[in-house]
C-alpha atoms as a PDB file:
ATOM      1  CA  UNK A   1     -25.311  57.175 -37.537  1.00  0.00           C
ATOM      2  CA  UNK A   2     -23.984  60.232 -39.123  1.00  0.00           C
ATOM      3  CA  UNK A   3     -21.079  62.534 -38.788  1.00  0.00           C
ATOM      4  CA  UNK A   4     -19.067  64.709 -40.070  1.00  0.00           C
ATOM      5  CA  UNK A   5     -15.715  65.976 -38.613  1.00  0.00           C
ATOM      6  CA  UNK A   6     -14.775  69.529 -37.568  1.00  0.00           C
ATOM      7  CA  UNK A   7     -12.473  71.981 -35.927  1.00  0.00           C
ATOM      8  CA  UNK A   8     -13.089  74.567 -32.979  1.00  0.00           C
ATOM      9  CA  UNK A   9     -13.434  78.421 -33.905  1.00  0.00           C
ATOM     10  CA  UNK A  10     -14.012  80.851 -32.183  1.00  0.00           C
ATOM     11  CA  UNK A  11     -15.117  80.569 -28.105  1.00  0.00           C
ATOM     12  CA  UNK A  12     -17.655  83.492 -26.736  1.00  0.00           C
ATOM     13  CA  UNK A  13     -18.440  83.701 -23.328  1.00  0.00           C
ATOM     14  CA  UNK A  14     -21.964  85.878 -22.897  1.00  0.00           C
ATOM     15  CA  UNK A  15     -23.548  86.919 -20.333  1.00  0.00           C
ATOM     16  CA  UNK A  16     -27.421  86.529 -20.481  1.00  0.00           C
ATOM     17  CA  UNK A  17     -29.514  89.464 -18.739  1.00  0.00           C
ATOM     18  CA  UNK A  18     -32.666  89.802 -16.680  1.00  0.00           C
ATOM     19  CA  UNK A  19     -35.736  88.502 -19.171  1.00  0.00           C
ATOM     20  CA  UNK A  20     -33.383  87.902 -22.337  1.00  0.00           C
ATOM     21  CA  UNK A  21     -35.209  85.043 -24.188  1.00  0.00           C
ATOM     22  CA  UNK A  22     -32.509  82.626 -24.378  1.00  0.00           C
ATOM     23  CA  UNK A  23     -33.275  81.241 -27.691  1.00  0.00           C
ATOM     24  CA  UNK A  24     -34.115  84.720 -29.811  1.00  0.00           C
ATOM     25  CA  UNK A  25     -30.828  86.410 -27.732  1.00  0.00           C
ATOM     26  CA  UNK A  26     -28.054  83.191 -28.870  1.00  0.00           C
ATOM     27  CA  UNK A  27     -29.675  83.175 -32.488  1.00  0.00           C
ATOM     28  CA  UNK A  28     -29.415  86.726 -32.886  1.00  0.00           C
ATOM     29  CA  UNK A  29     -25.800  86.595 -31.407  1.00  0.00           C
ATOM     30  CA  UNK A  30     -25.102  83.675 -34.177  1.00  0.00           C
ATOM     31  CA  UNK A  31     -26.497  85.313 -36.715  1.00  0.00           C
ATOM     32  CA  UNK A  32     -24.451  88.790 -35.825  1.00  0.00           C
ATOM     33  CA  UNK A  33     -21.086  87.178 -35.208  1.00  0.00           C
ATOM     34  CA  UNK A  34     -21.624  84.974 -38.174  1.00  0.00           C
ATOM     35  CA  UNK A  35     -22.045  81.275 -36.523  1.00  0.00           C
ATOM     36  CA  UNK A  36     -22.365  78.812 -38.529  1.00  0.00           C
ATOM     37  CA  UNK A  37     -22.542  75.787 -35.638  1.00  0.00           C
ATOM     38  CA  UNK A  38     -21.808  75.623 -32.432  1.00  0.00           C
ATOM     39  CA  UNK A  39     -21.701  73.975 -29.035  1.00  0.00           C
ATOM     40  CA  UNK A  40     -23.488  75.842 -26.400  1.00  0.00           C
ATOM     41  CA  UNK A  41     -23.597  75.633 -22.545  1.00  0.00           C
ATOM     42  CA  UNK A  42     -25.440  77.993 -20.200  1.00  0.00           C
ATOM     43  CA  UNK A  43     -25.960  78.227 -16.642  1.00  0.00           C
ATOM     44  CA  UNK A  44     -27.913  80.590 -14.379  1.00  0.00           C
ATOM     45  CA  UNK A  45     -31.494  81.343 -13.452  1.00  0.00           C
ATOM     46  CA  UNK A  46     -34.724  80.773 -15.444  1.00  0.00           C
ATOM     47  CA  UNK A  47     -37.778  83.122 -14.864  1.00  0.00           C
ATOM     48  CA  UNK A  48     -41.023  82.192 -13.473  1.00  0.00           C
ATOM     49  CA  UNK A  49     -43.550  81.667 -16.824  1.00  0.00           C
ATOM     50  CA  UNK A  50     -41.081  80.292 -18.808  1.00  0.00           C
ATOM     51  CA  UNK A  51     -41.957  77.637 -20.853  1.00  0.00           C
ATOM     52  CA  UNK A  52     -40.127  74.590 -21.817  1.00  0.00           C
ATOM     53  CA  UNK A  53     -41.041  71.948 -24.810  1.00  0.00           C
ATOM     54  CA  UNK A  54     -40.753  68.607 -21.992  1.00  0.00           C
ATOM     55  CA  UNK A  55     -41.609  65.842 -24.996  1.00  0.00           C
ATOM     56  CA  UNK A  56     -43.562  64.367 -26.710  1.00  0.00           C
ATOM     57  CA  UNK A  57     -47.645  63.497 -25.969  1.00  0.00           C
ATOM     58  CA  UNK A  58     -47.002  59.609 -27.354  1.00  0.00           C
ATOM     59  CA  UNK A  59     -43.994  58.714 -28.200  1.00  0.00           C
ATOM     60  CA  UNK A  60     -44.489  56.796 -31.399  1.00  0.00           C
ATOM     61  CA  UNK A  61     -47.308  58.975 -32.630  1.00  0.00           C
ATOM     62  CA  UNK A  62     -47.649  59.671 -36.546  1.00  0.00           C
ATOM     63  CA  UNK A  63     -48.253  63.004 -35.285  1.00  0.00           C
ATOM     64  CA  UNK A  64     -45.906  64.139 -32.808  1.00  0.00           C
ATOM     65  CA  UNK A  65     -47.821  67.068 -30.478  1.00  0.00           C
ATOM     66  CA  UNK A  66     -45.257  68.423 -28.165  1.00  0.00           C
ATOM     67  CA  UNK A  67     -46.473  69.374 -24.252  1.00  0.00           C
ATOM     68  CA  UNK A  68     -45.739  72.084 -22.822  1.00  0.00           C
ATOM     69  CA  UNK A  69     -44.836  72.836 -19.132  1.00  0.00           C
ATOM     70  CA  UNK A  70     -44.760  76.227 -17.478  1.00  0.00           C
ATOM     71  CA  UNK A  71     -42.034  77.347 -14.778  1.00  0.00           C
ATOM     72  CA  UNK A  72     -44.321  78.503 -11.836  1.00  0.00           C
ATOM     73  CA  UNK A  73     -41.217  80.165 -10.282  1.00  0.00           C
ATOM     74  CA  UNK A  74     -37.485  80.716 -10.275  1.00  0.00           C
ATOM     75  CA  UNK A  75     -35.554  77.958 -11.263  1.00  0.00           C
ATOM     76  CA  UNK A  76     -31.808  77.753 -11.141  1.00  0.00           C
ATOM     77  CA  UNK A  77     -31.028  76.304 -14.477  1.00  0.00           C
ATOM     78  CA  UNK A  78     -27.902  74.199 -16.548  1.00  0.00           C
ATOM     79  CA  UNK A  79     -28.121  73.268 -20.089  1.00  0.00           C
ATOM     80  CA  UNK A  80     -25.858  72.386 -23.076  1.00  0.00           C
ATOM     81  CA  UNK A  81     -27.107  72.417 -26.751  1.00  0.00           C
ATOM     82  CA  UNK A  82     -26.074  73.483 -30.407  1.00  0.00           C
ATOM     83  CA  UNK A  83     -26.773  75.777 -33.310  1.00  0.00           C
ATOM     84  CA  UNK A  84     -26.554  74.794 -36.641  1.00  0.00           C
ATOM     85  CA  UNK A  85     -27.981  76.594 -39.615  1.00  0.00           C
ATOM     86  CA  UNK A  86     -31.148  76.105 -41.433  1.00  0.00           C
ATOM     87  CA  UNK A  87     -31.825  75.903 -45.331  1.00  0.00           C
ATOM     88  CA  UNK A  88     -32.330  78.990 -45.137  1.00  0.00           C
ATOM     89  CA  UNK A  89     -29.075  79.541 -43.697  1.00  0.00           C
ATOM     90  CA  UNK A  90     -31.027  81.192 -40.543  1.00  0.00           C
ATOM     91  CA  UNK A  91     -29.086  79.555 -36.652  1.00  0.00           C
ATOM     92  CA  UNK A  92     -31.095  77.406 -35.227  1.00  0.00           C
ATOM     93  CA  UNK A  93     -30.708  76.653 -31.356  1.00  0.00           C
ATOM     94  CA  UNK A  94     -31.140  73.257 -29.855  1.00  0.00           C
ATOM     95  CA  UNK A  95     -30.885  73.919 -26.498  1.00  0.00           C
ATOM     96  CA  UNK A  96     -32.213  71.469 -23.428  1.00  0.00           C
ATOM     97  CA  UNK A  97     -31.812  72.893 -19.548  1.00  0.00           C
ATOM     98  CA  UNK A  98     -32.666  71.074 -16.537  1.00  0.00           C
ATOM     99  CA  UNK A  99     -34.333  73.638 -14.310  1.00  0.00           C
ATOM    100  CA  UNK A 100     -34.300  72.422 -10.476  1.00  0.00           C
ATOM    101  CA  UNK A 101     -36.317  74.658  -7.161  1.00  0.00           C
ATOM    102  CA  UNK A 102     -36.008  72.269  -3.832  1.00  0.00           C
ATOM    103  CA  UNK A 103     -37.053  69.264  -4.577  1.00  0.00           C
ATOM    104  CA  UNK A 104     -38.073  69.745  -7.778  1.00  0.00           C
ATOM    105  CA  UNK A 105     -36.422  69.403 -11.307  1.00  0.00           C
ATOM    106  CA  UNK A 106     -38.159  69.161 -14.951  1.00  0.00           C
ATOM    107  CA  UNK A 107     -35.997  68.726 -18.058  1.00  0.00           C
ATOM    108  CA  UNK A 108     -36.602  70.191 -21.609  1.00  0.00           C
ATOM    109  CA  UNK A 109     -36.267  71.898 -24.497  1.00  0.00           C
ATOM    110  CA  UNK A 110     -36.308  75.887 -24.599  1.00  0.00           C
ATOM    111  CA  UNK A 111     -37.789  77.136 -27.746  1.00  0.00           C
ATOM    112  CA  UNK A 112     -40.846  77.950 -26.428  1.00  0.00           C
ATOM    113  CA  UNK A 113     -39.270  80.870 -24.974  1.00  0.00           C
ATOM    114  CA  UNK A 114     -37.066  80.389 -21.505  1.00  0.00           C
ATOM    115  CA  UNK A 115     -36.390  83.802 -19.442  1.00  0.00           C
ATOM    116  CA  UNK A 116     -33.432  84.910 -18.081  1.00  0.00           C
ATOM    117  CA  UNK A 117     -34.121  85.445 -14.224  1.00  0.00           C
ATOM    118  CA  UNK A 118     -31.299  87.620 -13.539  1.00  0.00           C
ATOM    119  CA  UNK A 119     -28.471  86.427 -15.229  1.00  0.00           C
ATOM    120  CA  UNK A 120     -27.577  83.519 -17.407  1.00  0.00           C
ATOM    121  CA  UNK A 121     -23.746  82.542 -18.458  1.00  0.00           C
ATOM    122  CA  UNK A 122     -23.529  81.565 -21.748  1.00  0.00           C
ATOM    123  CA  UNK A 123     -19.995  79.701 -23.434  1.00  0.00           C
ATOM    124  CA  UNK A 124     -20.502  78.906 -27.040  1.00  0.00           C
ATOM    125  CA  UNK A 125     -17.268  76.952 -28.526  1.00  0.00           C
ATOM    126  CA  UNK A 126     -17.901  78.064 -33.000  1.00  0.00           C
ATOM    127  CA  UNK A 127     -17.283  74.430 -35.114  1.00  0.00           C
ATOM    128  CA  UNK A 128     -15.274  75.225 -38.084  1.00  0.00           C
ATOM    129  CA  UNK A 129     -15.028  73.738 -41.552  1.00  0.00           C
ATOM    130  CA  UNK A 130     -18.354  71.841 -39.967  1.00  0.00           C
ATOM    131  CA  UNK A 131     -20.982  70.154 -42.656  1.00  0.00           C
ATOM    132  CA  UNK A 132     -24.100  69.724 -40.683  1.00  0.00           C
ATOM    133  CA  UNK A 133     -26.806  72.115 -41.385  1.00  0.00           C
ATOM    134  CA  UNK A 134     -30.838  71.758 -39.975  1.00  0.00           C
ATOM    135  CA  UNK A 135     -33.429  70.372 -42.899  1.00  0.00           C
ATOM    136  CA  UNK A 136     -36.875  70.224 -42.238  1.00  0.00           C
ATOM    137  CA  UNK A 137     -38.098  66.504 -41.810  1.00  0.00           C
ATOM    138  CA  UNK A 138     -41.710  66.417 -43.063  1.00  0.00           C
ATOM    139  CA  UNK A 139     -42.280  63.228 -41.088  1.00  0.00           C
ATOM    140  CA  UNK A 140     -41.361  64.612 -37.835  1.00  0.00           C
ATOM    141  CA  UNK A 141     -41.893  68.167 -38.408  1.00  0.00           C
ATOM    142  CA  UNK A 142     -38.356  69.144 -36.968  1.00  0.00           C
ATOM    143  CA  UNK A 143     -35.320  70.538 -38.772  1.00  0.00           C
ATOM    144  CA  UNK A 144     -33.124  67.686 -38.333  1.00  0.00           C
ATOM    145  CA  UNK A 145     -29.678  67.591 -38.411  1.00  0.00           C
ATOM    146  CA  UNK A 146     -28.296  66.277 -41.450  1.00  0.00           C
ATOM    147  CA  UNK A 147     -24.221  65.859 -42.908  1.00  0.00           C
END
């Protein structure tokens, strides 16, 4: 385990709008307002043809392939993740949502580019005098986050 300890900032509350891409919209709001890290939380309504990163294809692989799964509706959707700057001092969001329709609910990871159906409401609570930044991992392939 690693850590490092920190302070809150600044808190925005934002709201999302009808086919924002939730990842490109919060990392150009970080990278405007200055963000350096941050806990996120979002609620609200994802589009039908979103697509979410839902794990792994093995687990243990050497080569991890991620899959892929495509919302074939509107789903109502809750989520809670965190941005944290890159080498390249670019944000980076990490940002998981459970997206549920009836009896249905898939979990996962939103980079590959979740829509907005309608409206999404964002909080994002800034960490101050925070460490942690996002290096890439060549073994994984990720930008880990590292102290």
């Amino acid at each position: 385990m690693k850590y490092c300890e920190t302070k809150i900032g600044r808190v925005f509350v934002i709201r999302l709008e009808d086919g924002d891409i939730i990842h490109e919209t919060l990392e150009k709001f970080a990278e405007d307002k200055d963000i350096k890290s941050a806990a996120v939380f979002i609620l609200g309504g994802a589009d039908e043809s979103s697509k979410l990163v839902v794990g792994p294809l093995e687990g243990r692989a050497s080569k991890i392939q991620p899959m892929e799964y495509i919302l074939n509706n509107v789903y109502e959707m809750v989520g809670v993740g965190t941005i944290f700057r890159d080498e390249k001092n670019k944000p980076i969001l990490h940002l998981h949502i459970s997206a549920g329709r009836k009896n249905e609910t898939i979990t996962g990871c939103v980079r590959l580019g979740v829509k907005t159906w309608h409206i999404g409401e964002v909080v994002i609570f800034e960490l101050s005098d925070c460490s942690a930044l996002r290096k890439f991992d060549k073994d994984t392939g990720f930008k880990l986050l590292t102290m």
